[in-house]
Protein backbone atom coordinates (compact mmCIF):
# COMPACT_ATOMS: atom_id res chain seq x y z
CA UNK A 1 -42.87 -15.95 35.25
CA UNK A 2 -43.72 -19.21 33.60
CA UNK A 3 -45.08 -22.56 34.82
CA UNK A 4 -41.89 -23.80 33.03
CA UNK A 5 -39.67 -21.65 35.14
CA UNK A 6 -41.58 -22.40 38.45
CA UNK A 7 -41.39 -26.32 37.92
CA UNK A 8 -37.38 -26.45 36.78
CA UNK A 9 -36.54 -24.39 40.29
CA UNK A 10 -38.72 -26.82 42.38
CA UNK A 11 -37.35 -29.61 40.25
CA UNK A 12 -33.46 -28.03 41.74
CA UNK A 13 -34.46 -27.15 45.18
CA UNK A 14 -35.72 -31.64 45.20
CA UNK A 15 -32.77 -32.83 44.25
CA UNK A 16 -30.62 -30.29 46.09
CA UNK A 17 -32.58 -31.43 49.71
CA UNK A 18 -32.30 -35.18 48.70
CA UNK A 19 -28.73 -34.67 48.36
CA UNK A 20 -27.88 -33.09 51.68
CA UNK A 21 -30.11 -35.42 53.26
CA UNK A 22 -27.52 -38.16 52.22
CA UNK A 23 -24.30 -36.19 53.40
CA UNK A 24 -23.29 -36.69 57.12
CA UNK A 25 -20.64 -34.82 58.85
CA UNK A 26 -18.18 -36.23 60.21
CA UNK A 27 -16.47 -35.56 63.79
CA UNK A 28 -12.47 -36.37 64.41
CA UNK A 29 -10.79 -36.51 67.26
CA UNK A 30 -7.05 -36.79 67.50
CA UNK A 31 -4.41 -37.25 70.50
CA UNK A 32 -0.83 -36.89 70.82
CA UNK A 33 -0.22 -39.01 74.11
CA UNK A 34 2.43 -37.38 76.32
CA UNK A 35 4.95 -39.81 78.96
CA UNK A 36 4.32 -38.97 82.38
CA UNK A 37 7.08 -37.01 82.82
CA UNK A 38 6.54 -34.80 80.16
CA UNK A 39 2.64 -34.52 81.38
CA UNK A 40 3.95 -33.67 84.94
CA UNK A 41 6.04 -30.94 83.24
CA UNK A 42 3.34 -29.82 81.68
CA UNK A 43 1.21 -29.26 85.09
CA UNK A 44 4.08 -27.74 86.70
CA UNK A 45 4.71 -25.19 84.13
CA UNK A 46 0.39 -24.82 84.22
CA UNK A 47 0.59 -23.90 87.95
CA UNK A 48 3.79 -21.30 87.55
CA UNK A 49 1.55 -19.83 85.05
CA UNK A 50 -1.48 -19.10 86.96
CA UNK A 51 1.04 -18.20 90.18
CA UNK A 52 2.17 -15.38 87.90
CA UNK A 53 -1.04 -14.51 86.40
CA UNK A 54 -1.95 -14.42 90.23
CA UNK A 55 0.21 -12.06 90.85
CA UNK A 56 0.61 -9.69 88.05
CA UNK A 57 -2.90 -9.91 85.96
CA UNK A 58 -3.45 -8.98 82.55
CA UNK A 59 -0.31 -7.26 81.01
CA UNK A 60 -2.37 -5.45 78.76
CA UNK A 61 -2.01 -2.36 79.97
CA UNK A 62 -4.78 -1.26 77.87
CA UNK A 63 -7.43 1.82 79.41
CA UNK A 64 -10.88 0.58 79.48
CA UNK A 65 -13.39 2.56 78.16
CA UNK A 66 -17.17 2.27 79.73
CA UNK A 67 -18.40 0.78 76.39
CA UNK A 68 -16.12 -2.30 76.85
CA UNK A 69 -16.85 -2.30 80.14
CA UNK A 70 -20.82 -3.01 79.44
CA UNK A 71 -19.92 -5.06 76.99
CA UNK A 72 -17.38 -7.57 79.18
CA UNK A 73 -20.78 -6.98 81.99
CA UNK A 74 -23.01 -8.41 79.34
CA UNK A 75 -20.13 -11.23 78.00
CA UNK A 76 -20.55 -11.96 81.59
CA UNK A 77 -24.32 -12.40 81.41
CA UNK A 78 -24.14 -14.80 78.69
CA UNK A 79 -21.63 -16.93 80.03
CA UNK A 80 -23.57 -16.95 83.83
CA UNK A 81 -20.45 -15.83 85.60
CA UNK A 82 -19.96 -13.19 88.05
CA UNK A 83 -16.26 -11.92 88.23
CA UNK A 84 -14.40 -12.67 91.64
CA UNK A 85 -12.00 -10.58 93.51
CA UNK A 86 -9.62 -12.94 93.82
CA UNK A 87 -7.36 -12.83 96.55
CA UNK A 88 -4.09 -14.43 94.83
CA UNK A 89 -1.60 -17.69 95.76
CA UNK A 90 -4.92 -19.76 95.47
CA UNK A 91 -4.08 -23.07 92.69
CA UNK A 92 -6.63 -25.24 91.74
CA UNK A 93 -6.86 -28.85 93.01
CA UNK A 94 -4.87 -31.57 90.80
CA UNK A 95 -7.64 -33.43 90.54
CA UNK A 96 -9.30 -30.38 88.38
CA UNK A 97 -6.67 -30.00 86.26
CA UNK A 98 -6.25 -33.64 85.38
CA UNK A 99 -10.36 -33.89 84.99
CA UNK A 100 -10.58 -30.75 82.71
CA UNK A 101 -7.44 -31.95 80.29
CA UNK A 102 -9.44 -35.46 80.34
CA UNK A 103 -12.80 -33.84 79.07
CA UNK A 104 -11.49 -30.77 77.02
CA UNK A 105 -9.33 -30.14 74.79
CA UNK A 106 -6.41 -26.51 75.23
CA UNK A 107 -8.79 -24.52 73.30
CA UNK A 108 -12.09 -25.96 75.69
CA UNK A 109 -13.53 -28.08 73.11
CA UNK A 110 -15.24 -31.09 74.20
CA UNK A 111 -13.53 -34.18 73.81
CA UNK A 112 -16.12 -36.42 76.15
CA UNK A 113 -18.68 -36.10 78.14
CA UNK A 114 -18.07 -35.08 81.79
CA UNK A 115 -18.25 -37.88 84.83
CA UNK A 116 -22.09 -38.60 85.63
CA UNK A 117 -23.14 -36.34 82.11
CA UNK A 118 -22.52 -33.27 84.82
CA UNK A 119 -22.37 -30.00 82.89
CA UNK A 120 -21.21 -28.46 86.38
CA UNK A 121 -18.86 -29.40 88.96
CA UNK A 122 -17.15 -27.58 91.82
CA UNK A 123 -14.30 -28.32 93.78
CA UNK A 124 -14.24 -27.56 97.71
CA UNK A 125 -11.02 -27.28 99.70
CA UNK A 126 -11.44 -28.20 103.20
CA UNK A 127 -11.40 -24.64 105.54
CA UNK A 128 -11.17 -23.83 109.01
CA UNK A 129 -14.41 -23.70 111.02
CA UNK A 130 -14.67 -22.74 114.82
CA UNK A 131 -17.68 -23.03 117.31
CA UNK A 132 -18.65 -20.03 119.00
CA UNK A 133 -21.59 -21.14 121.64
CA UNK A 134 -20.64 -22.21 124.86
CA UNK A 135 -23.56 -25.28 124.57
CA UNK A 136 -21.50 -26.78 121.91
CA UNK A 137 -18.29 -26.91 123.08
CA UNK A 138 -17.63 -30.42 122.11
CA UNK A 139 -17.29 -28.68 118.40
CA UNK A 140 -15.20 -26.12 119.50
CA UNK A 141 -11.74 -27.68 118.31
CA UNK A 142 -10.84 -26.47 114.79
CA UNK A 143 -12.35 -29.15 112.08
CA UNK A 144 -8.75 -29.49 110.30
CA UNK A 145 -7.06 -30.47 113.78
CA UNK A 146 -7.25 -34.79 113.75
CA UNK A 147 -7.74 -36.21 117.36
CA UNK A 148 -5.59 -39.68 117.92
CA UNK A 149 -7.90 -41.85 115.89
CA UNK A 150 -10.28 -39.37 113.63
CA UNK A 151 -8.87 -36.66 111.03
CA UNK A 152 -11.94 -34.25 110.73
CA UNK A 153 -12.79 -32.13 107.57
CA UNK A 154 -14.98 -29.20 106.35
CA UNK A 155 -16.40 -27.67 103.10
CA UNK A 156 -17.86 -24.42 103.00
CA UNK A 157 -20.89 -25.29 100.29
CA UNK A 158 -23.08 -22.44 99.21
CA UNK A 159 -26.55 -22.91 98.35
CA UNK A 160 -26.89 -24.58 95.05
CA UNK A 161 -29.42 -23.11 92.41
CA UNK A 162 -33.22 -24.83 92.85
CA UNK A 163 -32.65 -26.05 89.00
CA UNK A 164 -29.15 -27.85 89.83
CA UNK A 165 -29.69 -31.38 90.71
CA UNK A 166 -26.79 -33.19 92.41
CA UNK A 167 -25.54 -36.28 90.84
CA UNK A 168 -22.24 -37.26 93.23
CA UNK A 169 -20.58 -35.83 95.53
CA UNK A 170 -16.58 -37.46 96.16
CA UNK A 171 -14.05 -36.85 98.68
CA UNK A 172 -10.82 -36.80 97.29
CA UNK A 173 -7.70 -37.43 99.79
CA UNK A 174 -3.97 -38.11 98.97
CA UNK A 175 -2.66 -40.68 101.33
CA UNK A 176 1.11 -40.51 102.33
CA UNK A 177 3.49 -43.33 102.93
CA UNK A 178 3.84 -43.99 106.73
CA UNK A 179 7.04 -43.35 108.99
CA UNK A 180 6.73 -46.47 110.41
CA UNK A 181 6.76 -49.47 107.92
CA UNK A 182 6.50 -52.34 110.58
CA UNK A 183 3.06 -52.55 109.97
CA UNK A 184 1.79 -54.92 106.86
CA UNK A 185 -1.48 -56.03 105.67
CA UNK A 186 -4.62 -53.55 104.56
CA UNK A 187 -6.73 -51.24 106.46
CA UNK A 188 -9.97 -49.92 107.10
CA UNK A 189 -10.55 -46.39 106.25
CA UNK A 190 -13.82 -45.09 107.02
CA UNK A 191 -15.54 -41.79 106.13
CA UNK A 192 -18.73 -40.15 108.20
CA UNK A 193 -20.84 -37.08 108.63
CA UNK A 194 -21.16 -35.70 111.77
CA UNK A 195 -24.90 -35.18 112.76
CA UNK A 196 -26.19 -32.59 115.02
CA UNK A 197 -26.23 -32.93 118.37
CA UNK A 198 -23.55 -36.13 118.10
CA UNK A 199 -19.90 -36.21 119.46
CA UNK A 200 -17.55 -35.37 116.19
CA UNK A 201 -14.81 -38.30 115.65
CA UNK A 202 -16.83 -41.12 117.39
CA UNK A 203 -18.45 -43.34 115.24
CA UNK A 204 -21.54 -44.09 117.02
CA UNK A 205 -24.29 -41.79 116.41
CA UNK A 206 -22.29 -40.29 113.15
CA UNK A 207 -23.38 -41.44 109.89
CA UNK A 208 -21.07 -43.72 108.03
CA UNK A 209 -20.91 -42.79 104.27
CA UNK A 210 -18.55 -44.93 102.66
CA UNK A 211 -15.64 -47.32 103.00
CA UNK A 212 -12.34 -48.21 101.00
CA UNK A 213 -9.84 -50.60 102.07
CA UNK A 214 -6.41 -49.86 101.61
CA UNK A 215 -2.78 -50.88 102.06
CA UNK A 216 -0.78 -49.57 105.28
CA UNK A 217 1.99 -49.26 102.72
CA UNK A 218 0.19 -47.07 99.72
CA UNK A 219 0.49 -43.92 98.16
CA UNK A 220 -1.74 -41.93 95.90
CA UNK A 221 -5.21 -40.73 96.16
CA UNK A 222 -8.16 -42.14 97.91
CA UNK A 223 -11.90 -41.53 96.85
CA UNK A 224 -15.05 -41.36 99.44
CA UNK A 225 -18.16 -41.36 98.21
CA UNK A 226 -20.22 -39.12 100.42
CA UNK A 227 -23.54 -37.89 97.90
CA UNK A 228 -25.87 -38.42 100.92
CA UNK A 229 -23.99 -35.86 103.08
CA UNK A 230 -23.85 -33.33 100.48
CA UNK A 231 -27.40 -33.37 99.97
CA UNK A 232 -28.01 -32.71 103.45
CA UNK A 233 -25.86 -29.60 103.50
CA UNK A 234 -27.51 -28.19 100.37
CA UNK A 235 -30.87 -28.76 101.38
CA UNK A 236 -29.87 -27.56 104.70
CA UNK A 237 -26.79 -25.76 105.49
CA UNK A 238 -27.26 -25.96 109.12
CA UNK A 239 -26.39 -29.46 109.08
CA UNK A 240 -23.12 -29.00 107.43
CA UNK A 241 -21.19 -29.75 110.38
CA UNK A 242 -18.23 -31.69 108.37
CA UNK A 243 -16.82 -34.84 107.84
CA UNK A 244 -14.18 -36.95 109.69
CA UNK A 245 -12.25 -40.51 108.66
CA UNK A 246 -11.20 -43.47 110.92
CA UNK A 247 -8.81 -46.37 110.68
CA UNK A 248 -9.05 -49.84 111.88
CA UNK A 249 -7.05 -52.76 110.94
CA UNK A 250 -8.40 -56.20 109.57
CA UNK A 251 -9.05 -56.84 112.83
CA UNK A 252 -11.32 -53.92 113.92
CA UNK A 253 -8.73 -52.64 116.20
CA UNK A 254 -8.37 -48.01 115.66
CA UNK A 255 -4.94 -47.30 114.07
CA UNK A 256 -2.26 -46.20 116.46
CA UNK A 257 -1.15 -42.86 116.65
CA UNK A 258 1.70 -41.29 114.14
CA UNK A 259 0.77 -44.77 111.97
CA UNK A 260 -1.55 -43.74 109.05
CA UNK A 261 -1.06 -40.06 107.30
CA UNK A 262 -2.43 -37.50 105.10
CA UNK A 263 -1.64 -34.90 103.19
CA UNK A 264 -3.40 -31.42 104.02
CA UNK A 265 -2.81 -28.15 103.87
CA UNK A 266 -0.85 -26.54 107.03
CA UNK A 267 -3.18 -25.19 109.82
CA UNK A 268 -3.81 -21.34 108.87
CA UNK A 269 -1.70 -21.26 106.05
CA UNK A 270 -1.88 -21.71 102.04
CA UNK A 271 1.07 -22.19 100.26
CA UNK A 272 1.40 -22.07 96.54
CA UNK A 273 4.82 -24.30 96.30
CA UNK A 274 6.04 -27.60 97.84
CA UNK A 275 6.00 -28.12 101.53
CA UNK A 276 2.75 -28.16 102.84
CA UNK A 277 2.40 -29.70 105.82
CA UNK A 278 0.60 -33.15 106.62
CA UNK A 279 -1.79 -34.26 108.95
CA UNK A 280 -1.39 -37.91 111.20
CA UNK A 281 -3.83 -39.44 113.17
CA UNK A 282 -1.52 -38.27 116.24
CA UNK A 283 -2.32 -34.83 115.73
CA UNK A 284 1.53 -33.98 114.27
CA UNK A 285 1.40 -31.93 111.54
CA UNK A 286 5.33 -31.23 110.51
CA UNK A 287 5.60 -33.87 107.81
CA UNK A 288 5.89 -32.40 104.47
CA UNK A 289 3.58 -33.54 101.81
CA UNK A 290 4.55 -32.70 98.53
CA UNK A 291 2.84 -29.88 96.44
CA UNK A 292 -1.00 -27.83 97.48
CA UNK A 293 -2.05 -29.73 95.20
CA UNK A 294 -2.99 -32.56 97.31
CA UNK A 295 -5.09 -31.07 99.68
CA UNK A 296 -8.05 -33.12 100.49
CA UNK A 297 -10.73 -31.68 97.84
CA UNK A 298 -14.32 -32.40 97.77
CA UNK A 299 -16.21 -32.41 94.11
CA UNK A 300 -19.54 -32.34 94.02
CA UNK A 301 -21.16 -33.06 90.34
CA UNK A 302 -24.22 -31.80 89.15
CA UNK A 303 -27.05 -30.34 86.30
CA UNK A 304 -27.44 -26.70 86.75
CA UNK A 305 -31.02 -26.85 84.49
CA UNK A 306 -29.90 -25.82 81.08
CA UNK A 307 -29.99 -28.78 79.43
CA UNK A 308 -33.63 -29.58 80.07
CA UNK A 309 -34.64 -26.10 78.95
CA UNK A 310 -32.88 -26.17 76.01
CA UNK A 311 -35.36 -25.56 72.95
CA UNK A 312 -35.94 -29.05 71.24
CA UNK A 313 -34.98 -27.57 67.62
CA UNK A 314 -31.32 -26.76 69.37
CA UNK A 315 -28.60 -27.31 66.52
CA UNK A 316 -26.22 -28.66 68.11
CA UNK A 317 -25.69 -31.85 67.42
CA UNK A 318 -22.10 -32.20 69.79
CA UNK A 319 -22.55 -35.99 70.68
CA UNK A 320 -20.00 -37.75 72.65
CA UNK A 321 -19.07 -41.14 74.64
CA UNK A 322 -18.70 -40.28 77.98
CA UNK A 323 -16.56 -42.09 80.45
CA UNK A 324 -17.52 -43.52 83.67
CA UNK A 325 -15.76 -43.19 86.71
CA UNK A 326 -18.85 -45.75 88.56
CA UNK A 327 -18.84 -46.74 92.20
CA UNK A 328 -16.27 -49.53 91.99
CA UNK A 329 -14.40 -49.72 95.45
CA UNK A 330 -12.14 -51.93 94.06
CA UNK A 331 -10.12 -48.77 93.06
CA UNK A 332 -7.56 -47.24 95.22
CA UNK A 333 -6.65 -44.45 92.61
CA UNK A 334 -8.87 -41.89 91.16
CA UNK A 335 -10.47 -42.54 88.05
CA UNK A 336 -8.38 -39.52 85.92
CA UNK A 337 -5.54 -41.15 84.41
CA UNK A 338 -2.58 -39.38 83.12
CA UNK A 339 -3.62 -38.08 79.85
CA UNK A 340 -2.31 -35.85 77.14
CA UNK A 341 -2.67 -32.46 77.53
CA UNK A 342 -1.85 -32.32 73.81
CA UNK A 343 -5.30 -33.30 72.55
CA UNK A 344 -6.34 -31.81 69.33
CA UNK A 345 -10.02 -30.98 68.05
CA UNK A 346 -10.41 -31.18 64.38
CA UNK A 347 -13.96 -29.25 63.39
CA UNK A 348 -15.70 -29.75 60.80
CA UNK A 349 -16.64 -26.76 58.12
CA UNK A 350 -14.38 -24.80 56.07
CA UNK A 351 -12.95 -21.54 57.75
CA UNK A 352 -11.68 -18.13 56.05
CA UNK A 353 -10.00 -15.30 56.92
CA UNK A 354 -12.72 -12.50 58.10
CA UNK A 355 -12.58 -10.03 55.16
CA UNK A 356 -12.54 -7.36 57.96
CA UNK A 357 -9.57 -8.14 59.38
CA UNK A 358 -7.48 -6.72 56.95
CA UNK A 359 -5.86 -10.37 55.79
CA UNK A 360 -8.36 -10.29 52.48
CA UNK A 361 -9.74 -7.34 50.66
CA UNK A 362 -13.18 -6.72 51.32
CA UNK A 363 -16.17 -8.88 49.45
CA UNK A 364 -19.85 -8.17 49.03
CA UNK A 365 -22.10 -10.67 51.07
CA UNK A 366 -24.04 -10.81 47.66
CA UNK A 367 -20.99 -12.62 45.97
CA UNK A 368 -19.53 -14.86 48.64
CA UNK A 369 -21.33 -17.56 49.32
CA UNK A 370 -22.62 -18.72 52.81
CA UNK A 371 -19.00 -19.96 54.64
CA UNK A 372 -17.27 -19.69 58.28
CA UNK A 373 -15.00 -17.06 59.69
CA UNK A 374 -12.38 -17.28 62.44
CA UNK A 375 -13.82 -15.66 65.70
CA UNK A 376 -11.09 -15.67 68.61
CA UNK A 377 -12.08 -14.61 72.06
CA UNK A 378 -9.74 -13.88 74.17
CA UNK A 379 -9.96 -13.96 77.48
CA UNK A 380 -6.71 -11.90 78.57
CA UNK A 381 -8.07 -9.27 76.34
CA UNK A 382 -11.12 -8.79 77.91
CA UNK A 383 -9.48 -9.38 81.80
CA UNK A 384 -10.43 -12.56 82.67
CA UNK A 385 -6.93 -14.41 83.06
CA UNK A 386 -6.52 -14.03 86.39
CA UNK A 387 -9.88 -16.13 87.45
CA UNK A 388 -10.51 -18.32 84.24
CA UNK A 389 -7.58 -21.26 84.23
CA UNK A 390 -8.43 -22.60 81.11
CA UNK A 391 -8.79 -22.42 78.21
CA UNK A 392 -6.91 -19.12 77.65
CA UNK A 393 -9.47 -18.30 75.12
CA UNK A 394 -11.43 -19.95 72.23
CA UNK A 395 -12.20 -20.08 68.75
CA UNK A 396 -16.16 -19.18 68.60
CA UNK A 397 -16.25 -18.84 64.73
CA UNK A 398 -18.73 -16.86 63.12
CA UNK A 399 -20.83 -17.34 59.65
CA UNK A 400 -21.46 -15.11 57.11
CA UNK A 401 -22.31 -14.48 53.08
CA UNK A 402 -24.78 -14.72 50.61
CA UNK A 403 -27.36 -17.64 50.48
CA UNK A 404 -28.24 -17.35 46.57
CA UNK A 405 -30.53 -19.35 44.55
CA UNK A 406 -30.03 -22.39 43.71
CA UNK A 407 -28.12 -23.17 47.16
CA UNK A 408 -25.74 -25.54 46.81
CA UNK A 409 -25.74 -29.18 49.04
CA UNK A 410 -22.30 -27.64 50.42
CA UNK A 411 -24.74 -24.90 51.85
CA UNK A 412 -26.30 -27.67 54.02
CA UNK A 413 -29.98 -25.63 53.63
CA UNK A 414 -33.01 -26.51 55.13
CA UNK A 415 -35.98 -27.51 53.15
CA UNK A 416 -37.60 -24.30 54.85
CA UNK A 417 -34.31 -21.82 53.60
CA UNK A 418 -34.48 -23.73 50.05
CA UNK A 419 -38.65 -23.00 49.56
CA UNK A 420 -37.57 -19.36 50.61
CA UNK A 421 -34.80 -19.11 48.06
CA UNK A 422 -36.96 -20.16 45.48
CA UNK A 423 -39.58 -17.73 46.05
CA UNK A 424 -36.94 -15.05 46.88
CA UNK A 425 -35.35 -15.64 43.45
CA UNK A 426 -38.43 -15.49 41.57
CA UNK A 427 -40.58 -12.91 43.36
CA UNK A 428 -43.59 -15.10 44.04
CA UNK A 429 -44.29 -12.92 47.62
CA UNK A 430 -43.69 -9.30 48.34
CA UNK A 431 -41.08 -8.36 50.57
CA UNK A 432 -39.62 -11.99 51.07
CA UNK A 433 -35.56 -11.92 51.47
CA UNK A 434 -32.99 -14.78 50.61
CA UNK A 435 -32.31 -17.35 53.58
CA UNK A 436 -30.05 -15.93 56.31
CA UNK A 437 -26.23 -17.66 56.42
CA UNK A 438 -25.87 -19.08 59.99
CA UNK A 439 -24.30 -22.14 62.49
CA UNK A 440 -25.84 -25.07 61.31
CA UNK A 441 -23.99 -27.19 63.88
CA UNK A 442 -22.73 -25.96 67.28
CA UNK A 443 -20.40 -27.58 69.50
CA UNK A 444 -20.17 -27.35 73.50
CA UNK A 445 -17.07 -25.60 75.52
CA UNK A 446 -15.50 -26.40 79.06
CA UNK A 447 -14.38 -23.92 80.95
CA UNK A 448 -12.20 -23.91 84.64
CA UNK A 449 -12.56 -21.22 86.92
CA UNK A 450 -12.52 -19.86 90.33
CA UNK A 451 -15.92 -18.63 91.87
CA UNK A 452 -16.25 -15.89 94.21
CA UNK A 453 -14.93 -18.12 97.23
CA UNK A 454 -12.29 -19.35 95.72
CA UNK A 455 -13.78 -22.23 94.64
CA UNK A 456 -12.84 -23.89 91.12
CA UNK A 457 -15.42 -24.68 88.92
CA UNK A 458 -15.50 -26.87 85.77
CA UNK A 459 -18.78 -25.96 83.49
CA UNK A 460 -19.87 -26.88 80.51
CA UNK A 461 -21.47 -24.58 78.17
CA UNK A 462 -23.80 -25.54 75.03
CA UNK A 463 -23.59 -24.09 71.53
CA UNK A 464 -20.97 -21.95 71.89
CA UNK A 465 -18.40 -22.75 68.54
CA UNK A 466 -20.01 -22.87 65.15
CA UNK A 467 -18.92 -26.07 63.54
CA UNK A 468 -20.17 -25.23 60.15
CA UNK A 469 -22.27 -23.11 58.14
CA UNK A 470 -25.56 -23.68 56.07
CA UNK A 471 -28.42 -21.54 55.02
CA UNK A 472 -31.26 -21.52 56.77
């Protein structure tokens, strides 16, 4: 080896890193918007879907053998998930759906970042909670049953993680149009947490959360924002003893009865197609409201930890703008809008067939150069379906093939993999090998599921699709 030699490949591996160093990837994303109608067709042929999946499962029909079986145990490791015995009919809230095509593309790519930056948020549907001890029998009607001027509510929270920090907490309610239209002019709706030891339904003593007002005459969604209750009930669970709404008019006077509805789902019941039942302040609960869909829902948003323990040399470099959905009580719809479920993700990084497919003969790693590889999983395949709503599955990618001397700028190498290469290609130390072809950019996931109570989730999940290849 000469001097001559040494100084043209450090002369190659300068000008190769000063290159790269002026490259920048860049990140597209496109949308197709839908019409509403064509959206709400969309969702309707969404919830058939997981009604049937419900029902029948995976159609795979496929035996499992106990090396699959580890390995969906240990797929389940990685993604933090426990599978849930599902009990069936269960579809998750609208405002899910709407809130995971608003954040993530079909395939679960990222579009933009989730309300609050929240890489976790849960849905709670409201449940039915009775009081056993004779000293509390002031609790002892059903939380779902409204009195003449109160509708009460409950969420059955588990204990959140000690890492998870809680950002929001909202309390999503559809409000129906009322039977009798007489009335004109706005009200006030007001949302509290019942404190131990207090009378539910009566204001005083009760803390007051929020409150919006509305027109007697509206129809759509309402949103509460009730943070300092949650954090009660995670901190203690014991003091999860619901929530409960009153109306007034403009002039502080409680709403009559039969005046001012809801829609909730029917008392002991959970139906899966239109006709659930609605809830009045009079305690009537035979109006029909429309779809499950609209059942009162409470999302609580939050940081499970990861991001914060995430090692600082991460590669992924996923940024986006994220939305905000703010405090404004000017609103009197949720924040969601209708958006396309059409979205497409372009990313960046050329792809090829995997050679071991059987599309392409086979290469030697030694010859092809450093380059991405489509790597689908599928979640049907591996029996998830029934429990993960969407995406369906996702393309992970993989990387593989030679890194070579002189790496290329299109190799995106690191000054680190381009010193190696040098001293790989000329034998300068014993036992060195070339640089190793990996993700040199990783993008972040969404997925929507149901937990163990039947809860539905939306998470986000780091570094989990390689955007491109490099050597490093």
């Amino acid at each position: 080896m000469t001097c001559r030699t040494l100084l043209l490949a450090v002369i190659c591996w300068a000008t190769t890193a000063a290159t790269a160093r002026n490259v920048h990837i860049n990140q597209e994303v496109s949308s197709f918007p839908l019409s509403s109608s064509r959206y709400q067709q969309h969702q309707q042929h969404r919830r058939q879907e997981l009604i049937d999946r419900n029902y029948h499962g995976s159609e795979s029909g496929q035996t499992t053998t106990a090396e699959e079986i580890r390995a969906g145990k240990r797929l389940l490791q990685v993604f933090g998930l426990k599978e849930p015995k599902l009990r069936g009919h269960v579809l998750p809230p609208q405002y899910m759906l709407e809130l995971y095509n608003y954040t993530a593309t079909e395939q679960g790519f990222m579009k933009t970042a989730n309300p609050y930056n929240a890489n976790l948020i849960r849905s709670f549907t409201d449940k039915v909670r009775r009081r056993r001890k004779a000293s509390e029998s002031r609790m002892s009607k059903p939380y779902h049953v409204p009195t003449a001027t109160a509708l009460r509510f409950y969420f059955n929270l588990s204990r959140a993680d000690p890492l998870e920090e809680l950002l929001q907490a909202q309390f999503h309610i559809y409000k129906l149009r009322p039977k009798n239209r007489k009335f004109k002019g706005l009200l006030e709706v007001r949302a509290y947490q019942v404190m131990p030891g207090q009378t539910p339904d009566q204001e005083e003593g009760n803390r007051l959360l929020d409150v919006r007002r509305i027109g007697y005459d509206g129809l759509g969604w309402e949103v509460f924002y009730v943070k300092a209750a949650v954090d009660d009930w995670l901190r203690n669970p014991a003091l999860n003893l619901g929530l409960f709404l009153t109306v007034r008019t403009q002039k502080g006077r409680r709403m009559p009865d039969q005046q001012f509805r809801f829609a909730r789902k029917q008392i002991g019941t959970f139906r899966t197609s239109s006709g659930e039942s609605s809830a009045s302040f009079g305690g009537s609960t035979s109006a029909s409201s429309g779809s499950v869909s609209k059942q009162p829902v409470l999302v609580v948003f939050s940081n499970d930890g990861r991001s914060s323990q995430r090692n600082e040399m991460s590669s992924n470099g996923n940024t986006t703008e994220s939305y905000s959905l703010g405090d404004s009580r000017s609103r009197s719809r949720r924040s969601v809008p209708t958006l396309s479920p059409a979205a497409q993700y372009e990313v960046i990084g050329s792809t090829s067939t995997d050679p071991l497919s059987g599309h392409h003969s086979h290469y030697q790693d030694s010859k092809e150069p450093c380059a991405r590889y489509d790597l689908y999983v599928d979640f049907e395949k591996i029996g998830w379906s029934s429990w993960i709503i969407s995406p369906k599955g996702y393309q992970a990618y993989y990387c593989k093939g030679s890194c070579s001397f002189p790496l290329g700028q299109n190799q995106w190498p690191t000054n680190h993999a381009t010193v190696q290469s040098i001293v790989n290609e000329l034998g300068l130390s014993e036992g060195v090998g070339k640089p190793c072809c990996v993700p040199n950019k990783l993008y972040s996931i969404s997925l929507l599921y149901y937990d163990d109570s039947e809860n539905v989730i939306l998470k986000q999940y780091n570094d989990m699709v390689a955007a491109s290849c490099g050597c490093h």
